[in-house]
C-alpha atoms as a PDB file:
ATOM      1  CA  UNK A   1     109.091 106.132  81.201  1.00  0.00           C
ATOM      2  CA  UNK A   2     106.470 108.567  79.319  1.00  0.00           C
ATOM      3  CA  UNK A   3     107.710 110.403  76.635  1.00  0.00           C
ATOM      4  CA  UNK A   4     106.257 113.270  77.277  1.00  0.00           C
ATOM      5  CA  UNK A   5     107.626 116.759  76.830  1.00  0.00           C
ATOM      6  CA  UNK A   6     108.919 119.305  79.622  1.00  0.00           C
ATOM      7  CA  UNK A   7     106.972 122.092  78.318  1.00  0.00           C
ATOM      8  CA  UNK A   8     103.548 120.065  79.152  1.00  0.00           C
ATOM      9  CA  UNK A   9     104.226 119.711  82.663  1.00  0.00           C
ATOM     10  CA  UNK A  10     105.696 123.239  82.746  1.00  0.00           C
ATOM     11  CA  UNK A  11     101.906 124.356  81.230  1.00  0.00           C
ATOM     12  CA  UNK A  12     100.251 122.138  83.585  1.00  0.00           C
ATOM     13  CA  UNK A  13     102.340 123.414  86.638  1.00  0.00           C
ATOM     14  CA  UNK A  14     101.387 126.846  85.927  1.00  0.00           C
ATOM     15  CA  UNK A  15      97.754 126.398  85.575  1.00  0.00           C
ATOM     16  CA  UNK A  16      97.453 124.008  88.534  1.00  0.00           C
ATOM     17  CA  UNK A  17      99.260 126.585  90.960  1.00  0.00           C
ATOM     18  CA  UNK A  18      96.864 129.871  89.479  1.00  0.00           C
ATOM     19  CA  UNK A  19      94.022 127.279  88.683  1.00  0.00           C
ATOM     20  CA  UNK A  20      93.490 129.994  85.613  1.00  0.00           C
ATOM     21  CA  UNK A  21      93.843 128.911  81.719  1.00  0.00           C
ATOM     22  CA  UNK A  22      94.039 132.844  81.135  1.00  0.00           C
ATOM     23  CA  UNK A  23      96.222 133.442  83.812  1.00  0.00           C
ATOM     24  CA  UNK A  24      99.051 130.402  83.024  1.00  0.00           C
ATOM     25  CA  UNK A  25      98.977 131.950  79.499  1.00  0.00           C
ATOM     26  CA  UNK A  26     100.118 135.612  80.967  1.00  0.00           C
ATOM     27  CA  UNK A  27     102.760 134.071  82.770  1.00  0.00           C
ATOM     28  CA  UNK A  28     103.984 131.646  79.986  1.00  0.00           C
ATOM     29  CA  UNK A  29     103.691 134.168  77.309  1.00  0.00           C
ATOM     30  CA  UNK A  30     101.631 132.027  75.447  1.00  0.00           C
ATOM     31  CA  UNK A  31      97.792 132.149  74.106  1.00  0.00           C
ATOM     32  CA  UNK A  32      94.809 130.628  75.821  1.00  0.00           C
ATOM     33  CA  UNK A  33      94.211 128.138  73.626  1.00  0.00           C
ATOM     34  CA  UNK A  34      97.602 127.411  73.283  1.00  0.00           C
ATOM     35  CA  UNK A  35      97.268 126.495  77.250  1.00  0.00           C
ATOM     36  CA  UNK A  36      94.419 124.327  76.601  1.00  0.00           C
ATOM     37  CA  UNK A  37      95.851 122.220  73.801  1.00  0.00           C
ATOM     38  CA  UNK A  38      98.683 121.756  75.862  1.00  0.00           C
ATOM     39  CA  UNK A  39      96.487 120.463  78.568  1.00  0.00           C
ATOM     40  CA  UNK A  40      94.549 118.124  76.256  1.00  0.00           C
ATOM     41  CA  UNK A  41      97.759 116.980  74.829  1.00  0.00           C
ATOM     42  CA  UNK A  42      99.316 116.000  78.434  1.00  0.00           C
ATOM     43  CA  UNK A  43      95.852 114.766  79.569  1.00  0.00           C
ATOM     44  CA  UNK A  44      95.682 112.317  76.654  1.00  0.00           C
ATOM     45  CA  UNK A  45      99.263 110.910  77.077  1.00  0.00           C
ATOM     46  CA  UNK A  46      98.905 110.206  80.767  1.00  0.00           C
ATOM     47  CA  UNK A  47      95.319 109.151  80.090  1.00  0.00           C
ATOM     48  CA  UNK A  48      94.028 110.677  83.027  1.00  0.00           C
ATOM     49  CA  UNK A  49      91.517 114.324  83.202  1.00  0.00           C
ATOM     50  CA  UNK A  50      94.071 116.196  85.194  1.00  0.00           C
ATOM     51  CA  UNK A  51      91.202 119.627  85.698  1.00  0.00           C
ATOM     52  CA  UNK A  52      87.526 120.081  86.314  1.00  0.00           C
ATOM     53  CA  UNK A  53      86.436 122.758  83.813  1.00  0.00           C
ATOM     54  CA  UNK A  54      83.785 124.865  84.661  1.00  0.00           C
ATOM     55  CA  UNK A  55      82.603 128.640  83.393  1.00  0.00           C
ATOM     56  CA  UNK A  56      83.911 130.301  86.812  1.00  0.00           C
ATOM     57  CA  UNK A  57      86.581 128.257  87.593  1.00  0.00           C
ATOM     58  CA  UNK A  58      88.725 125.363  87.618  1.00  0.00           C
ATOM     59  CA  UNK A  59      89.722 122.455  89.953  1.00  0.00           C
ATOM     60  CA  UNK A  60      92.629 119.814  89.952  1.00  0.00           C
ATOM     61  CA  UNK A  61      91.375 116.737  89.905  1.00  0.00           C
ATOM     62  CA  UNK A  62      92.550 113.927  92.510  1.00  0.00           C
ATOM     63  CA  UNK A  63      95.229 112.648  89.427  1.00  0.00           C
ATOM     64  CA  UNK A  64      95.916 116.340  89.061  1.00  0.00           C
ATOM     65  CA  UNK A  65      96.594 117.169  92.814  1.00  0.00           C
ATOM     66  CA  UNK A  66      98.864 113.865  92.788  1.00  0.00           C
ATOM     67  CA  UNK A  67     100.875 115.098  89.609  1.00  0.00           C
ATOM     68  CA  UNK A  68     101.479 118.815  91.097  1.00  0.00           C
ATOM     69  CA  UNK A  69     102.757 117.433  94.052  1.00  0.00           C
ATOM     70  CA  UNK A  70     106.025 115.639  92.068  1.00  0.00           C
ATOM     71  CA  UNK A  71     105.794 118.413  89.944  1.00  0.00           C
ATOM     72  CA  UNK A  72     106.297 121.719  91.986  1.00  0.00           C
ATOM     73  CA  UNK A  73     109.360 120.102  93.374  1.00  0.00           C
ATOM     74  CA  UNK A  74     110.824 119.394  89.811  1.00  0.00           C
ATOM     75  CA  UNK A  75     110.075 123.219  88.622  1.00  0.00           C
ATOM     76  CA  UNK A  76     111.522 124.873  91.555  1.00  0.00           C
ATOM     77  CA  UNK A  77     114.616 122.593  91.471  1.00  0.00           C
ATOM     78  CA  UNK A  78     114.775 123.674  87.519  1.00  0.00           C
ATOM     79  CA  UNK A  79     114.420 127.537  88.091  1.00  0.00           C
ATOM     80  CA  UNK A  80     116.885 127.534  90.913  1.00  0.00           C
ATOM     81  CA  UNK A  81     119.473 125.315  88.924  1.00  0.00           C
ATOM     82  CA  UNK A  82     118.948 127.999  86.042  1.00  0.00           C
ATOM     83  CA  UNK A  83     119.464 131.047  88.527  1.00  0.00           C
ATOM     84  CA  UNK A  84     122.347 129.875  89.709  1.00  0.00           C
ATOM     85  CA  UNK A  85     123.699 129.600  86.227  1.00  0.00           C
ATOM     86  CA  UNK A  86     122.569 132.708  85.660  1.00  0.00           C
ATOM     87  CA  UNK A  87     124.104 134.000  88.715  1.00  0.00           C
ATOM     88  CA  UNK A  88     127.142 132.518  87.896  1.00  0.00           C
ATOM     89  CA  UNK A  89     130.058 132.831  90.416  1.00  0.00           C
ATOM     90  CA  UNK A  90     129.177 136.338  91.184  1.00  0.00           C
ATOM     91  CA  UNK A  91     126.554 138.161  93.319  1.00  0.00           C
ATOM     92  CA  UNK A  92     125.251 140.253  91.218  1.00  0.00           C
ATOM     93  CA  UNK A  93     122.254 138.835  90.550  1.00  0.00           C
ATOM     94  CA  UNK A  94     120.270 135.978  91.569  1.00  0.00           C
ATOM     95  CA  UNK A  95     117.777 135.299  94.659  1.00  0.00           C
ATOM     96  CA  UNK A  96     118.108 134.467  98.143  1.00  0.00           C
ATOM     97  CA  UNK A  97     114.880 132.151  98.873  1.00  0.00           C
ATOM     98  CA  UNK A  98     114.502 132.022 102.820  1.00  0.00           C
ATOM     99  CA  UNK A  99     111.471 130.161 105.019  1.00  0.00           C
ATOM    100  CA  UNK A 100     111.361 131.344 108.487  1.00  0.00           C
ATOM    101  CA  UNK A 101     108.302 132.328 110.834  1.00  0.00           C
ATOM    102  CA  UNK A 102     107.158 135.825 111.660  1.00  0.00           C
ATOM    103  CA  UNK A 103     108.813 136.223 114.964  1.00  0.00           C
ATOM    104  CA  UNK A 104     112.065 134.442 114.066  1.00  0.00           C
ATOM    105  CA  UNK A 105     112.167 136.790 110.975  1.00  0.00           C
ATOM    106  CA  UNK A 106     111.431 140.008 113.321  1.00  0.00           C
ATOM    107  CA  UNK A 107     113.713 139.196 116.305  1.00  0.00           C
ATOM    108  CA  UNK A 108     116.439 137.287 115.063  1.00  0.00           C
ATOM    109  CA  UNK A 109     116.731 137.584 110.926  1.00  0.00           C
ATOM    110  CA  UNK A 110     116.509 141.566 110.407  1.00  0.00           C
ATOM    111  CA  UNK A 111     119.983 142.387 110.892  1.00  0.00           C
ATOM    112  CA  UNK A 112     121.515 139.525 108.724  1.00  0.00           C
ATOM    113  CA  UNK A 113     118.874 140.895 105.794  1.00  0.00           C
ATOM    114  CA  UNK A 114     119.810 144.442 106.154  1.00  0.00           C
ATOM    115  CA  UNK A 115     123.607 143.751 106.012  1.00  0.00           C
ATOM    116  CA  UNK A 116     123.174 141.246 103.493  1.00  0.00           C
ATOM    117  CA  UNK A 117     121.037 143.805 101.150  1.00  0.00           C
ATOM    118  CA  UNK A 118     124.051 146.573 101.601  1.00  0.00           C
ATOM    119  CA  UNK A 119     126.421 144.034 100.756  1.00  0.00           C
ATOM    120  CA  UNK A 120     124.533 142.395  97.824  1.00  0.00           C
ATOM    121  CA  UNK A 121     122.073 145.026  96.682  1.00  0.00           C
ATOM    122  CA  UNK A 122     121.808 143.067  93.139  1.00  0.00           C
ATOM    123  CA  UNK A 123     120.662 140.167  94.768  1.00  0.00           C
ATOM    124  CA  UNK A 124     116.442 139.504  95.072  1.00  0.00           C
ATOM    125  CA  UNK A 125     115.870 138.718  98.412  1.00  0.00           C
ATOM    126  CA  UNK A 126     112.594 136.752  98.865  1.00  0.00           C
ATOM    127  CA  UNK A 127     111.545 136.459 102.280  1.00  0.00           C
ATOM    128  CA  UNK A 128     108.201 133.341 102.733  1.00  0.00           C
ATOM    129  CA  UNK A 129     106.494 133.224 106.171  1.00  0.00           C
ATOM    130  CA  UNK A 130     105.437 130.284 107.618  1.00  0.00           C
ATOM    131  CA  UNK A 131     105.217 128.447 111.240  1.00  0.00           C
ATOM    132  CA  UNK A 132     108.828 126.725 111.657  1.00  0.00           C
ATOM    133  CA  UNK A 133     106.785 123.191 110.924  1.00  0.00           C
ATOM    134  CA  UNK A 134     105.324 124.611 107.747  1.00  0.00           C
ATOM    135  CA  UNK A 135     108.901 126.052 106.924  1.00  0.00           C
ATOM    136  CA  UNK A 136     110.196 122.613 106.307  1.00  0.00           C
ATOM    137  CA  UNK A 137     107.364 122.039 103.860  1.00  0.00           C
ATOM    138  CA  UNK A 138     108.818 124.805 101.889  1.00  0.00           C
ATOM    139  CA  UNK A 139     111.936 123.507 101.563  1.00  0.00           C
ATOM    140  CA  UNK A 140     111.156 119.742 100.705  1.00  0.00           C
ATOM    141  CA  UNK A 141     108.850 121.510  97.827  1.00  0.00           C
ATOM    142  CA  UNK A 142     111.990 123.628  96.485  1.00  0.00           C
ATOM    143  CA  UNK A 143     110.136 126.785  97.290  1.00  0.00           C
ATOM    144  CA  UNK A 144     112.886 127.785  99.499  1.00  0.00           C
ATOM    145  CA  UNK A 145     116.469 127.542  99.734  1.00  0.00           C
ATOM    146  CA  UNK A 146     116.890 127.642 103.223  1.00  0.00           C
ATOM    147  CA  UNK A 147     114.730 127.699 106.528  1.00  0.00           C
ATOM    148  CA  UNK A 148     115.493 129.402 110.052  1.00  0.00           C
ATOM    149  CA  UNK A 149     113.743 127.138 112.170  1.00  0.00           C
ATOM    150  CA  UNK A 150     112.901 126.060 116.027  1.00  0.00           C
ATOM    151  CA  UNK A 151     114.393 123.501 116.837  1.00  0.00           C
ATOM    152  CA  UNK A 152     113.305 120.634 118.129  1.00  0.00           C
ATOM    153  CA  UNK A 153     111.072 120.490 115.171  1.00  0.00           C
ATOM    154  CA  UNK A 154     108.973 117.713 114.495  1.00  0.00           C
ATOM    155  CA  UNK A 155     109.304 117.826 110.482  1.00  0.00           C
ATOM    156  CA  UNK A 156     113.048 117.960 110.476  1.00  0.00           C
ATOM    157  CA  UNK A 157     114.414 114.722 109.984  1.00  0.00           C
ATOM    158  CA  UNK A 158     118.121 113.234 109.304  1.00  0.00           C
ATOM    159  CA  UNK A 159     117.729 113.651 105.906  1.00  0.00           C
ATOM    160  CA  UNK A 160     118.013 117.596 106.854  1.00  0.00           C
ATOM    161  CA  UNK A 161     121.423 119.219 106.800  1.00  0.00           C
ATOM    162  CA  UNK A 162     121.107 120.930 110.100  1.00  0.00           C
ATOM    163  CA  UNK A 163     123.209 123.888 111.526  1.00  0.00           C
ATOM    164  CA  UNK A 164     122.781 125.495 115.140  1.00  0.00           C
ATOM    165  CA  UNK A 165     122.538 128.651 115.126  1.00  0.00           C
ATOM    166  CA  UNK A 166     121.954 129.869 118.845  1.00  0.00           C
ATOM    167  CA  UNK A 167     120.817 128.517 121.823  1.00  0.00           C
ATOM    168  CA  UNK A 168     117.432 129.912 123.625  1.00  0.00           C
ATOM    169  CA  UNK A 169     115.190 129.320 126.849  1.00  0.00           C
ATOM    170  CA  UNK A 170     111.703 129.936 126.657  1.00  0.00           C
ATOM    171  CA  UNK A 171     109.771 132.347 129.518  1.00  0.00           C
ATOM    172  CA  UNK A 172     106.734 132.620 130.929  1.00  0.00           C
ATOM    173  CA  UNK A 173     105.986 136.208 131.128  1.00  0.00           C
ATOM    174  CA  UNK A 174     102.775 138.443 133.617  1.00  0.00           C
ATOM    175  CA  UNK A 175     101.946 142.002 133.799  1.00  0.00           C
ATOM    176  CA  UNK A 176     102.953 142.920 137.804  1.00  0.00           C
ATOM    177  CA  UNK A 177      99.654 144.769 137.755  1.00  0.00           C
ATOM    178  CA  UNK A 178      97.120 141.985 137.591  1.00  0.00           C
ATOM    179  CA  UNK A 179      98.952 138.626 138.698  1.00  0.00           C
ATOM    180  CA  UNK A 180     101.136 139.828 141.720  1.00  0.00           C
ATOM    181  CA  UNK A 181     103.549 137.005 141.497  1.00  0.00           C
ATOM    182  CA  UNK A 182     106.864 138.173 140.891  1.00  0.00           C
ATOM    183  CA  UNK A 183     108.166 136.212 144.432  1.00  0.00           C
ATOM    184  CA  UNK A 184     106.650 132.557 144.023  1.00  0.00           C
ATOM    185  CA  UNK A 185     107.991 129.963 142.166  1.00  0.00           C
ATOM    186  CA  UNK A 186     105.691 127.561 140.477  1.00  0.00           C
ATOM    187  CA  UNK A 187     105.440 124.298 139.655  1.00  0.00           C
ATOM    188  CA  UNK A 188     103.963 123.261 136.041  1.00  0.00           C
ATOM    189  CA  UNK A 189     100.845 121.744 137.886  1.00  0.00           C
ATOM    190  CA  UNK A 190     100.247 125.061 139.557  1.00  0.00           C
ATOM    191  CA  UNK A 191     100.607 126.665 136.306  1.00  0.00           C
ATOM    192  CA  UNK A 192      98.128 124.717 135.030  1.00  0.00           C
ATOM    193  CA  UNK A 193      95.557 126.358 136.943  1.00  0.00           C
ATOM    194  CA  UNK A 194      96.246 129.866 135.746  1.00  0.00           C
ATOM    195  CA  UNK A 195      95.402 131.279 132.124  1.00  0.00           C
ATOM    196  CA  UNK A 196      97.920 130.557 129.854  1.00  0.00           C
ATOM    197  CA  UNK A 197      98.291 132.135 126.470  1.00  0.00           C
ATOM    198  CA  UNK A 198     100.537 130.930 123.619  1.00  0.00           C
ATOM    199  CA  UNK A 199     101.024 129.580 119.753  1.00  0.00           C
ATOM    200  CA  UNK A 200      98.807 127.364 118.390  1.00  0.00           C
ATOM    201  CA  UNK A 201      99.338 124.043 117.921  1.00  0.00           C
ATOM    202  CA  UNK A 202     100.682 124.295 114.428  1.00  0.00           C
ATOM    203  CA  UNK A 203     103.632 125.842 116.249  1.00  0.00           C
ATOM    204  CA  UNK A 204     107.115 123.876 117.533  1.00  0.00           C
ATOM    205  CA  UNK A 205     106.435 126.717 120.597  1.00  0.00           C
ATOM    206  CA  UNK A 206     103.582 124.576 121.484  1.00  0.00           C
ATOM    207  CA  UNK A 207     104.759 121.400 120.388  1.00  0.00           C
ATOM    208  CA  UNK A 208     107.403 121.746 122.798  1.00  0.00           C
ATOM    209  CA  UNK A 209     104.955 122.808 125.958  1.00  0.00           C
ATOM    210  CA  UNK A 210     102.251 120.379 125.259  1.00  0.00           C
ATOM    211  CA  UNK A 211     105.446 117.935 125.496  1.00  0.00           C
ATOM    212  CA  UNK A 212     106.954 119.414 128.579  1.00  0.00           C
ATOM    213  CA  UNK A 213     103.262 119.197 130.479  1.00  0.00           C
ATOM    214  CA  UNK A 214     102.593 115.200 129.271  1.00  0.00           C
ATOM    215  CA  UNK A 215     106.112 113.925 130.216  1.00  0.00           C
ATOM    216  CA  UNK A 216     104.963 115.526 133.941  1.00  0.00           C
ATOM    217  CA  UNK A 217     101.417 113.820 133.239  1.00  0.00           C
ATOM    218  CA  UNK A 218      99.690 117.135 133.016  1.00  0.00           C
ATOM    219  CA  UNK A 219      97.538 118.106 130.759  1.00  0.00           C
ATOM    220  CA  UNK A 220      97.743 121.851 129.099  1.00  0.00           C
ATOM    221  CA  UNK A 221      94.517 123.327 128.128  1.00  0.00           C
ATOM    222  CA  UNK A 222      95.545 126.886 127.313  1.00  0.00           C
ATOM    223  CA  UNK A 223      92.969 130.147 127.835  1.00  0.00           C
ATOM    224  CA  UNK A 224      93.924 131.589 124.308  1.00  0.00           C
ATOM    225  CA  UNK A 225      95.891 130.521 121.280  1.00  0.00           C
ATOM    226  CA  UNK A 226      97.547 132.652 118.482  1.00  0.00           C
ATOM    227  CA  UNK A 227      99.531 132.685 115.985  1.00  0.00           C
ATOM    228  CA  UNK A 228     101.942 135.755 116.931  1.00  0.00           C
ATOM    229  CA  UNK A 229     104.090 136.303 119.890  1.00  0.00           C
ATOM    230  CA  UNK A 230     103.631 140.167 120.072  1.00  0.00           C
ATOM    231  CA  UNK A 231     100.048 139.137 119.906  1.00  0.00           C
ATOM    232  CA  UNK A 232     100.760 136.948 123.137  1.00  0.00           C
ATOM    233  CA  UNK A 233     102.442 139.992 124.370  1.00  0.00           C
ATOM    234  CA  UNK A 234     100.242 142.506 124.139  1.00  0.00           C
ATOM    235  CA  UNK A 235      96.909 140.291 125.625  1.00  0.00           C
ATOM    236  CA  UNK A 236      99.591 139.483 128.582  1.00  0.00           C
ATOM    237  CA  UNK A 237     100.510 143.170 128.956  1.00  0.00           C
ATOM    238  CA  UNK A 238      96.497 143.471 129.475  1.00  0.00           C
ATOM    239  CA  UNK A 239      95.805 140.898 131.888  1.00  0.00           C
ATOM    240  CA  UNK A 240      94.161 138.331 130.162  1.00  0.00           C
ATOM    241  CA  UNK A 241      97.018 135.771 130.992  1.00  0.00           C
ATOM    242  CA  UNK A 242     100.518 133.877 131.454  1.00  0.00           C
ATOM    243  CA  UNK A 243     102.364 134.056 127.999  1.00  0.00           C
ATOM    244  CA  UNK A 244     104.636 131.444 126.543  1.00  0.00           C
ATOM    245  CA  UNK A 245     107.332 133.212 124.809  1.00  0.00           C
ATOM    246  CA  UNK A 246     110.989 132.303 123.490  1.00  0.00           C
ATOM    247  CA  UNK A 247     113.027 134.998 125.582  1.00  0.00           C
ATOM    248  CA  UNK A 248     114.304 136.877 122.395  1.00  0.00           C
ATOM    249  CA  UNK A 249     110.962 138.323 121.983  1.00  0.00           C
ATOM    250  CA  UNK A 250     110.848 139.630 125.921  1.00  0.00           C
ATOM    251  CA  UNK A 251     110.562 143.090 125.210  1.00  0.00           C
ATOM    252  CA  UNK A 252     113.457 145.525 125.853  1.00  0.00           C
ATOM    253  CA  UNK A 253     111.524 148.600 127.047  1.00  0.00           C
ATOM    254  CA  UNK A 254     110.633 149.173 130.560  1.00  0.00           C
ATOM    255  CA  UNK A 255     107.255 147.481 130.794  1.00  0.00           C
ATOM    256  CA  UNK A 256     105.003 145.805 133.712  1.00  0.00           C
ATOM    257  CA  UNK A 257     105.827 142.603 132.584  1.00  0.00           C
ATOM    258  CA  UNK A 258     107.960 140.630 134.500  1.00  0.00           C
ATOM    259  CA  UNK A 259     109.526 136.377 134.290  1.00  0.00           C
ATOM    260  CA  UNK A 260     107.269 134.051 136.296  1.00  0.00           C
ATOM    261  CA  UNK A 261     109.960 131.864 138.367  1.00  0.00           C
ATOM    262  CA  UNK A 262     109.450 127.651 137.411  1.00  0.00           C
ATOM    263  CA  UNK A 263     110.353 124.570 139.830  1.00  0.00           C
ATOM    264  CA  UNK A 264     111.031 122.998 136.886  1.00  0.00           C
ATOM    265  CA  UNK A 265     114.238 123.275 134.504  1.00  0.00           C
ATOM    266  CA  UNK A 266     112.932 124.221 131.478  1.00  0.00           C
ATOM    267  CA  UNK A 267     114.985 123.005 128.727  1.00  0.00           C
ATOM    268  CA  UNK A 268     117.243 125.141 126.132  1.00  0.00           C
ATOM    269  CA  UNK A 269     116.102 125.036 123.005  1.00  0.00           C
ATOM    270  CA  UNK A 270     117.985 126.058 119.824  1.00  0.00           C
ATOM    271  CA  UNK A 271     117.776 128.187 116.421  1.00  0.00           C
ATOM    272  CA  UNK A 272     118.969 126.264 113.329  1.00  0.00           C
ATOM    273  CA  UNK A 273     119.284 126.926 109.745  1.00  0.00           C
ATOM    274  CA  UNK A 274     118.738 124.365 107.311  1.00  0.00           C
ATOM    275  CA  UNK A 275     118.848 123.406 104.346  1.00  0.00           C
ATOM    276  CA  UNK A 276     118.838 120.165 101.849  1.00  0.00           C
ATOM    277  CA  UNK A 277     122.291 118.409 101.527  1.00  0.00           C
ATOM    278  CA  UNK A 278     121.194 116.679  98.089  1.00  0.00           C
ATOM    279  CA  UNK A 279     120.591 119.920  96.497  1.00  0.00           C
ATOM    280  CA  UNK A 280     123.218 122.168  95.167  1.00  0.00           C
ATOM    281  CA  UNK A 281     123.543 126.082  97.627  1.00  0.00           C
ATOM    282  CA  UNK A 282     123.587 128.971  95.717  1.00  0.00           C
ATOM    283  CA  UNK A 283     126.215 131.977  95.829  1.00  0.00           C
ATOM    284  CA  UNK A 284     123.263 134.030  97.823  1.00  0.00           C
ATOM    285  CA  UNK A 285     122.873 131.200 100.442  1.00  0.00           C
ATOM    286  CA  UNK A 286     126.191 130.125 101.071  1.00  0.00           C
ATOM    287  CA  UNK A 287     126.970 133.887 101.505  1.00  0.00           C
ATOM    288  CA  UNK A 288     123.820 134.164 104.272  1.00  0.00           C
ATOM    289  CA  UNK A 289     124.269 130.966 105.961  1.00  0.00           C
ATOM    290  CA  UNK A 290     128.368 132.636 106.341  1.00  0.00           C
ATOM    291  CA  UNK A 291     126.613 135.507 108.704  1.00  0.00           C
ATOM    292  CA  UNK A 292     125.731 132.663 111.182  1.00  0.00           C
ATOM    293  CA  UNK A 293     127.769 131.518 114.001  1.00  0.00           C
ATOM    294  CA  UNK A 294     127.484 127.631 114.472  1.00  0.00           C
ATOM    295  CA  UNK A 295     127.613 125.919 117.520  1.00  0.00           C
END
């Protein structure tokens, strides 16, 4: 093993994630050329050019983007392991670090934030949004603490310490004023043939209906994909289609929208928090994840 000091990699970790000598130097408190040295210094023992330096900006190089990626983890597991020092067995202080995507966060998360923030006003509450796939990203890099996920979910794996949360069904949802269907029930190859609007495939939403269509030998070509369910809403509200929604976003107004009837049983699916078994829970989280009721 290297002998090479934590500082260096805590220099080079800063500069790789601003890709600024200047800025890495505001955040460490340091000088600029106290940044660079360290650079040199760390580039010298590993014997590898870890940037591309040029007058407007600077690049990692392939070495460098290979380093960051053991590194990040490594930093983030170091500044929570201090926090929760820090924090010590109280709650008055400290951070609650939470991946979920922007629908989950808006229909399901709210109220456990707001009650946790009148409970724990002391605590930082740091909120990252992200697709439910991307969310587990996050929390193999450290940057969160715990995700609110989809589930299934094709990055979760049994390495995951996974808790069910609720059960859901998905819909798929018309406005009454331009697709006067509100007595049929369809098949998925008749669906086929109408406009369907839903997540993009970056999504577990439309991992999980591309899925559904092949295991019938179907294939889904949708009229429109997003990235937001009260996107999918509104353009369904107008016409333009058949939205695929999780049922906790159906809207609880009064509107022209209405629950096309399937043939087929569409399977539940399920919210789950998650989080890494290997890696120690803060106060904060074990104090969040208490709000849920598992299955």
């Amino acid at each position: 093993m290297m002998d090479v000091n934590y500082e260096l990699y805590k220099v080079f970790y800063y500069v790789a994630v601003t890709l600024s000598f200047s800025e890495a130097s505001k955040q460490l408190f340091i000088s600029q050329s106290a940044v660079s040295q360290s650079i040199k210094v760390l580039e010298k023992k590993l014997n590898q050019h870890l940037f591309i330096r040029s007058t407007k900006k600077v690049q990692l190089t392939t070495e460098g983007e290979i380093l960051l990626r053991h590194i990040e983890p490594a930093i983030h597991l170091i500044q929570r392991g201090e926090n929760q020092l820090l924090e010590a067995d109280s709650l008055n202080g400290g951070q609650l670090r939470i991946g979920a995507s922007d629908t989950i966060c808006r229909y399901f998360l709210v109220p456990f934030l707001n009650r946790f923030h009148k409970e724990f006003p002391n605590v930082h509450i740091k909120v990252t949004n992200q697709t439910s796939i991307k969310c587990v990203d996050l929390l193999e890099s450290g940057q969160v603490d715990l995700i609110v996920t989809n589930f299934p979910n094709s990055g979760l794996g049994p390495s995951h310490n996974i808790k069910i949360i609720k059960e859901f069904r998905d819909a798929f949802i018309a406005s009454k004023t331009y697709f006067d269907y509100e007595n049929y029930q369809f098949t998925l190859k008749e669906l086929q043939k109408l406009p369907i609007l839903m997540l993009d495939r970056k999504s577990t939403t439309s991992e999980f209906l591309h899925n559904l269509f092949q295991q019938q030998q179907l294939d889904l070509v949708p009229e429109i994909e997003l990235s937001s369910n009260d996107l999918l809403i509104d353009l369904a509200h107008i016409g333009l289609g058949i939205a695929f929604i999780p049922d906790y976003c159906l809207p609880h107004k009064p509107t022209d929208l209405y629950q096309l009837q399937i043939k087929e049983n569409l399977p539940a699916r399920k919210l789950v928090a998650v989080y890494k078994p290997n890696v120690p829970v803060s106060h904060a989280t074990k104090q969040f994840i208490g709000y849920f009721e598992f299955d």
